[in-house]
N, C-alpha and C. Protein backbone atom coordinates (compact mmCIF):
# COMPACT_ATOMS: atom_id res chain seq x y z
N UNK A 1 60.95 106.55 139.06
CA UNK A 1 60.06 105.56 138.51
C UNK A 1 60.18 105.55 136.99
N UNK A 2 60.32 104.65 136.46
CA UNK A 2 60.51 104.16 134.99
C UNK A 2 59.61 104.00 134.64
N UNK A 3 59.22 104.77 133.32
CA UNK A 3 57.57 104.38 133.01
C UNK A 3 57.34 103.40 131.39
N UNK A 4 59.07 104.10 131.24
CA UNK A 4 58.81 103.19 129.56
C UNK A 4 60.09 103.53 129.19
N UNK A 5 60.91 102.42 128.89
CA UNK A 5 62.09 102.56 128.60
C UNK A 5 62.35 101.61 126.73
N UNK A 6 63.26 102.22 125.54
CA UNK A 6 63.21 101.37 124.45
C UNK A 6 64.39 100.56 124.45
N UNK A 7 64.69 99.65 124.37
CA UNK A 7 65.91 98.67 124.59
C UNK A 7 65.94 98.68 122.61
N UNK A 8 66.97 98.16 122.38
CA UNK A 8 68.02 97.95 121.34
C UNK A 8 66.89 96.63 120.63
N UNK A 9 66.70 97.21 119.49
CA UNK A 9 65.98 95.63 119.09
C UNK A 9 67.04 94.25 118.49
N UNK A 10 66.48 93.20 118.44
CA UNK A 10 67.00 92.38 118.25
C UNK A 10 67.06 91.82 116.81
N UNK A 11 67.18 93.44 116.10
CA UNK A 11 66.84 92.30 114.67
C UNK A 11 67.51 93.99 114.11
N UNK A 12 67.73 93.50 112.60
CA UNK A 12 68.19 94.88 111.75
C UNK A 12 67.41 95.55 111.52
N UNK A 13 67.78 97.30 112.42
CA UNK A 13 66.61 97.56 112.02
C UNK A 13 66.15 98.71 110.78
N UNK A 14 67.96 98.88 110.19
CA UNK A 14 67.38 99.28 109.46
C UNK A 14 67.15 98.46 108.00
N UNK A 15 67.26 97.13 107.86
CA UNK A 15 66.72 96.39 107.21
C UNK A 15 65.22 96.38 106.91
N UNK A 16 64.81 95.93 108.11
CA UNK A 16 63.29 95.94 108.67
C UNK A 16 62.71 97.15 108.18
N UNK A 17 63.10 98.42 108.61
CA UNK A 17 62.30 99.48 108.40
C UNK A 17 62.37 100.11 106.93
N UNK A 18 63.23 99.35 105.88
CA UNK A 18 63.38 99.86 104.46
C UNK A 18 62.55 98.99 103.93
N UNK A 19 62.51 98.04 104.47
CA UNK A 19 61.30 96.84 103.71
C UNK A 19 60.22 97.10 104.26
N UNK A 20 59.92 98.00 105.32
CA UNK A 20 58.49 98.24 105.76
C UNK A 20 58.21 99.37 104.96
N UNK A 21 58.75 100.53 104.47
CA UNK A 21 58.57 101.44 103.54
C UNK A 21 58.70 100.42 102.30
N UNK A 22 58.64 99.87 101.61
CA UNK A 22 58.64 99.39 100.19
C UNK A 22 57.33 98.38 100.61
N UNK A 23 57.45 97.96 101.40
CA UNK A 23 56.20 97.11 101.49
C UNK A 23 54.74 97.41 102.20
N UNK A 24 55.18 98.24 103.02
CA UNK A 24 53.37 98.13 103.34
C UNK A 24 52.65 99.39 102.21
N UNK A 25 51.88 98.92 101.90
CA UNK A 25 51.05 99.41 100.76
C UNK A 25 50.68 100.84 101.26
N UNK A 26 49.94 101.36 101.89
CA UNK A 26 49.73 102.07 102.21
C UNK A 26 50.72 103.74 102.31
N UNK A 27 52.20 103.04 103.21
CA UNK A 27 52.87 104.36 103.14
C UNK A 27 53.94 104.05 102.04
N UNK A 28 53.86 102.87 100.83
CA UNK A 28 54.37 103.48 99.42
C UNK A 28 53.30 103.78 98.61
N UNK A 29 52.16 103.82 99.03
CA UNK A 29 51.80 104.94 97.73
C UNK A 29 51.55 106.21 98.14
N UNK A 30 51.77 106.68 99.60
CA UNK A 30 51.56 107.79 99.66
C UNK A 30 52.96 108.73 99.91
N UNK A 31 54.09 107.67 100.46
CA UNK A 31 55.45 108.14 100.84
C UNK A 31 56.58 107.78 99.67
N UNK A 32 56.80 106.31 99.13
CA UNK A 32 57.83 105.84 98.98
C UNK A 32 57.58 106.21 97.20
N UNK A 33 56.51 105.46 97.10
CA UNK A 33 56.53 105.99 95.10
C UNK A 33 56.67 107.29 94.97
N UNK A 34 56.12 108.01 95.35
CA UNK A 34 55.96 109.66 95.00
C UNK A 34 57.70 110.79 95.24
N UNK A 35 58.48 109.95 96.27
CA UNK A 35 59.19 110.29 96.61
C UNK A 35 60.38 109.67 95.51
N UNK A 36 60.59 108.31 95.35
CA UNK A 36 60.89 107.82 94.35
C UNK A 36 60.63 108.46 92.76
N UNK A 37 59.79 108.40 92.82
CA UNK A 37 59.14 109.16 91.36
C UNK A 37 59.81 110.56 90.89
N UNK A 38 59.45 111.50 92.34
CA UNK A 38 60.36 112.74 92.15
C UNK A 38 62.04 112.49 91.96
N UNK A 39 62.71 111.39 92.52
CA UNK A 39 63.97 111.58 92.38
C UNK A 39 64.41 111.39 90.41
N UNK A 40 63.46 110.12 90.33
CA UNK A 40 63.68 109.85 88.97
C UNK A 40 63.44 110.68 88.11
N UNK A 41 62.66 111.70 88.21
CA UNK A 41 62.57 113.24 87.72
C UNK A 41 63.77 114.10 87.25
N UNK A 42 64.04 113.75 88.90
CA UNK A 42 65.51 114.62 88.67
C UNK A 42 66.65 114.13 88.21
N UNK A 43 66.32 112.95 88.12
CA UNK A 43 67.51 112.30 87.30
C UNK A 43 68.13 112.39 85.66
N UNK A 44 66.00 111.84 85.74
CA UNK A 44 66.16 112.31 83.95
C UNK A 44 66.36 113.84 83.27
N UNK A 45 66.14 114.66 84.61
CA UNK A 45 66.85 115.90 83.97
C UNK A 45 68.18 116.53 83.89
N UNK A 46 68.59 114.94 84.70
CA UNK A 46 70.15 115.63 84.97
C UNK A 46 70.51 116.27 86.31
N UNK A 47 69.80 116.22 86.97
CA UNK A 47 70.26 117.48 88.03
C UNK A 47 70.52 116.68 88.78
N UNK A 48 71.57 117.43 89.96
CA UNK A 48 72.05 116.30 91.59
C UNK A 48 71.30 116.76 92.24
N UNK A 49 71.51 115.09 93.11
CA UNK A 49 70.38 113.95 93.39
C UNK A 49 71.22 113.91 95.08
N UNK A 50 70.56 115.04 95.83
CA UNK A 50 70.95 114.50 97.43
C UNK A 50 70.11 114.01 98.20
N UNK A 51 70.98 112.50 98.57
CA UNK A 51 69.96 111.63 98.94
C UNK A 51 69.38 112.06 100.19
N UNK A 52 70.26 112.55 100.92
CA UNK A 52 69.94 113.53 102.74
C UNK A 52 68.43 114.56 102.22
N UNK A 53 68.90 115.09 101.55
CA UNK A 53 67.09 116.07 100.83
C UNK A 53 66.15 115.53 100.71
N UNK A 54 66.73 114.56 99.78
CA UNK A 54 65.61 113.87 98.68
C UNK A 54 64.62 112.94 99.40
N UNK A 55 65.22 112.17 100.34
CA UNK A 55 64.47 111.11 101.71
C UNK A 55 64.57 111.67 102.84
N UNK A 56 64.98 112.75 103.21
CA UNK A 56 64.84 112.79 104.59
C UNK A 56 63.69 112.78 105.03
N UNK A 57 62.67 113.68 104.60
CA UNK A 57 61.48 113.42 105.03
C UNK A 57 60.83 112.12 105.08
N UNK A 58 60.67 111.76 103.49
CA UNK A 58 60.10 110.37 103.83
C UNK A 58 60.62 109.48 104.81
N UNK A 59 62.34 109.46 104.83
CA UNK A 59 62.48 108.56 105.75
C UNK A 59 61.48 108.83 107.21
N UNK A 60 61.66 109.95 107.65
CA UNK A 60 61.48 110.43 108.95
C UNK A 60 59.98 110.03 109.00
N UNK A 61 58.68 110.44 107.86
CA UNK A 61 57.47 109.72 108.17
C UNK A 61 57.76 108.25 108.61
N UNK A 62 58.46 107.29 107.87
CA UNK A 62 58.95 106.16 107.70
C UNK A 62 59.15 105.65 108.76
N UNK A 63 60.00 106.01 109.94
CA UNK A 63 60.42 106.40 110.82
C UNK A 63 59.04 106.22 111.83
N UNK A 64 58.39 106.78 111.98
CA UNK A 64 57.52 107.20 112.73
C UNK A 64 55.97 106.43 112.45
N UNK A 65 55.88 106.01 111.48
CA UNK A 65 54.63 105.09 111.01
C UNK A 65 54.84 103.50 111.27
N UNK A 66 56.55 103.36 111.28
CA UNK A 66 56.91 102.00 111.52
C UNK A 66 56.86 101.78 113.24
N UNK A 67 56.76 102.87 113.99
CA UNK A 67 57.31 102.94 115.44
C UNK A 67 55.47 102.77 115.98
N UNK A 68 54.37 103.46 114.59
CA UNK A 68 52.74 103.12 115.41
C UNK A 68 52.27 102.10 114.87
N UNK A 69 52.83 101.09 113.78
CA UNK A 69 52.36 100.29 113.18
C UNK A 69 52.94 98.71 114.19
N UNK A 70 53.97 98.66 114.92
CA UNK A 70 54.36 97.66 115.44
C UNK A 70 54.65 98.29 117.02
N UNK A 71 53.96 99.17 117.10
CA UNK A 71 54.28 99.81 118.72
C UNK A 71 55.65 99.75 119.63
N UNK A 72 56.35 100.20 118.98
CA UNK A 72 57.95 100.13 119.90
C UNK A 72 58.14 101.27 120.33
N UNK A 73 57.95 102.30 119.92
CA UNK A 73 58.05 103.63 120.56
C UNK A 73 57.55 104.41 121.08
N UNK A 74 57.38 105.34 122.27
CA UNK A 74 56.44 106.39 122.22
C UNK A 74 57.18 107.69 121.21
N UNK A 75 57.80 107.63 120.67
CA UNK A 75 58.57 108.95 119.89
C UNK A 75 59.63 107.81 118.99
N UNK A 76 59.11 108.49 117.73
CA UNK A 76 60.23 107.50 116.91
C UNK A 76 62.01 108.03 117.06
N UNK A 77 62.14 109.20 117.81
CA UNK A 77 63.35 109.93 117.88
C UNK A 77 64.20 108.49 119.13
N UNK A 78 63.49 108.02 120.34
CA UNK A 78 63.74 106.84 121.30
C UNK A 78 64.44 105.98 120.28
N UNK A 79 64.04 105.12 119.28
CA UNK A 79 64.54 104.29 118.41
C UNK A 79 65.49 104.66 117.50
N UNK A 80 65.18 105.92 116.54
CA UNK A 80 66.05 106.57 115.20
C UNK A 80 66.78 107.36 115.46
N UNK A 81 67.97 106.70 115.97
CA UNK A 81 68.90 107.91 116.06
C UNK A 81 69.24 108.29 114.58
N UNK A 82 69.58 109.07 114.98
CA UNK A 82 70.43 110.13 113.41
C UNK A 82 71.45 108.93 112.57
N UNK A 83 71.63 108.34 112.86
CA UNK A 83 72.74 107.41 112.20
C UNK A 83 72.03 106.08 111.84
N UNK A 84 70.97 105.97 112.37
CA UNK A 84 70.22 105.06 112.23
C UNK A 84 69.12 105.56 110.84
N UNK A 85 68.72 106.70 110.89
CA UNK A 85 67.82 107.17 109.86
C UNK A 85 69.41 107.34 108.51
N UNK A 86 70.47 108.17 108.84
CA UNK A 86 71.13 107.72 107.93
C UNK A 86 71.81 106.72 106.96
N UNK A 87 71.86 105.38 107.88
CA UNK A 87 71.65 104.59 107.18
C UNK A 87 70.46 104.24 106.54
N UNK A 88 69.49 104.43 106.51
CA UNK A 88 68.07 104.18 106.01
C UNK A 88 68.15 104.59 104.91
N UNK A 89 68.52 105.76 104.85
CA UNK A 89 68.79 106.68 103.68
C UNK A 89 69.88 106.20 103.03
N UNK A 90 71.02 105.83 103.19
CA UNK A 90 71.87 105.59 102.37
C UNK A 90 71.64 103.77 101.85
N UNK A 91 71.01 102.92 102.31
CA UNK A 91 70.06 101.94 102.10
C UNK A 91 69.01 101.76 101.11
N UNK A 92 67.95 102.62 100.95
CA UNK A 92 66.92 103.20 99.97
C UNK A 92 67.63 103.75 98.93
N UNK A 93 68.59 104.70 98.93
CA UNK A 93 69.26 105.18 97.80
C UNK A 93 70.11 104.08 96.62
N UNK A 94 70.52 103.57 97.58
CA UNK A 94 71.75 102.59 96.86
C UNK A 94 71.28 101.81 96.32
N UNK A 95 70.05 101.22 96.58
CA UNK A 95 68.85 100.11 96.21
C UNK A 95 68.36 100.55 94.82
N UNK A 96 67.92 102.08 95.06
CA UNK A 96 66.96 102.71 94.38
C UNK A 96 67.49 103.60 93.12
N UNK A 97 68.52 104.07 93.20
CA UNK A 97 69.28 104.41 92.03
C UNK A 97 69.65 103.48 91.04
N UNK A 98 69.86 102.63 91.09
CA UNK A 98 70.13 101.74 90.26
C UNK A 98 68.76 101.06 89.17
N UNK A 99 67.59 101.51 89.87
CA UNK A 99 66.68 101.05 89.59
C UNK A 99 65.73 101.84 88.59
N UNK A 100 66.30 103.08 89.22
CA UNK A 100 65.99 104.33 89.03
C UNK A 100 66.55 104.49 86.99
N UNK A 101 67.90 104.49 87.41
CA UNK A 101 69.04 104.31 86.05
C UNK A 101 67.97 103.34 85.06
N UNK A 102 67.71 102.73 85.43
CA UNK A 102 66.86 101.65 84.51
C UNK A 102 65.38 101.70 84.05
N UNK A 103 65.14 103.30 84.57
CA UNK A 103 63.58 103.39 84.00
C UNK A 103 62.81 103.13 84.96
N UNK A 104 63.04 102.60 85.99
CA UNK A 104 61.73 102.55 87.29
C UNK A 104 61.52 104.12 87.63
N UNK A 105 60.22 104.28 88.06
CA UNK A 105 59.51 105.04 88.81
C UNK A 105 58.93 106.43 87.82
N UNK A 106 58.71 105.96 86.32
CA UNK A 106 58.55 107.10 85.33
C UNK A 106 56.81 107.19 85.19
């Protein structure tokens, strides 16, 4: 008996879920600025900047707040595979360094 199965969504998801971390208010000021903020820290001091460290966590809240906020999952692990959160991460970074370089998040 099948009680709950997650099918493949029909949309990007890790598009979707990098704009749901930058946008819903709530988990960037408690996830995405602070996390952001610390990288730009480390920037301006010079030191390397691994993006796998530096977001994994947040992604992974990220991950998991986007899966109770629009109900697709019972376990955000069903949806995020590992390659799926890695792109997330390499998504947020590439966005965010550049932004970073320019004085955001001080």
């Amino acid at each position: 008996m099948k009680i709950f199965e997650v099918t493949e969504p029909n949309f990007d998801i890790v598009d979707d879920t990098s704009f749901y971390m930058r946008n819903d208010p709530e988990f960037y000021r408690k996830q995405y600025f602070p996390t952001m903020a610390s990288i730009a820290d480390m920037h301006s001091k010079g030191k390397d900047i691994d993006p796998r460290k530096c977001l994994g966590d947040m992604v992974n809240h990220g991950c998991t707040s986007y899966c109770k906020k629009y109900n697709l999952a019972k376990h955000p692990d069903e949806l995020f595979t590992k390659e799926i959160r890695d792109s997330i991460i390499d998504k947020i970074f590439a966005e965010e360094i550049d932004e970073i370089k320019k004085g955001e998040y001080k």
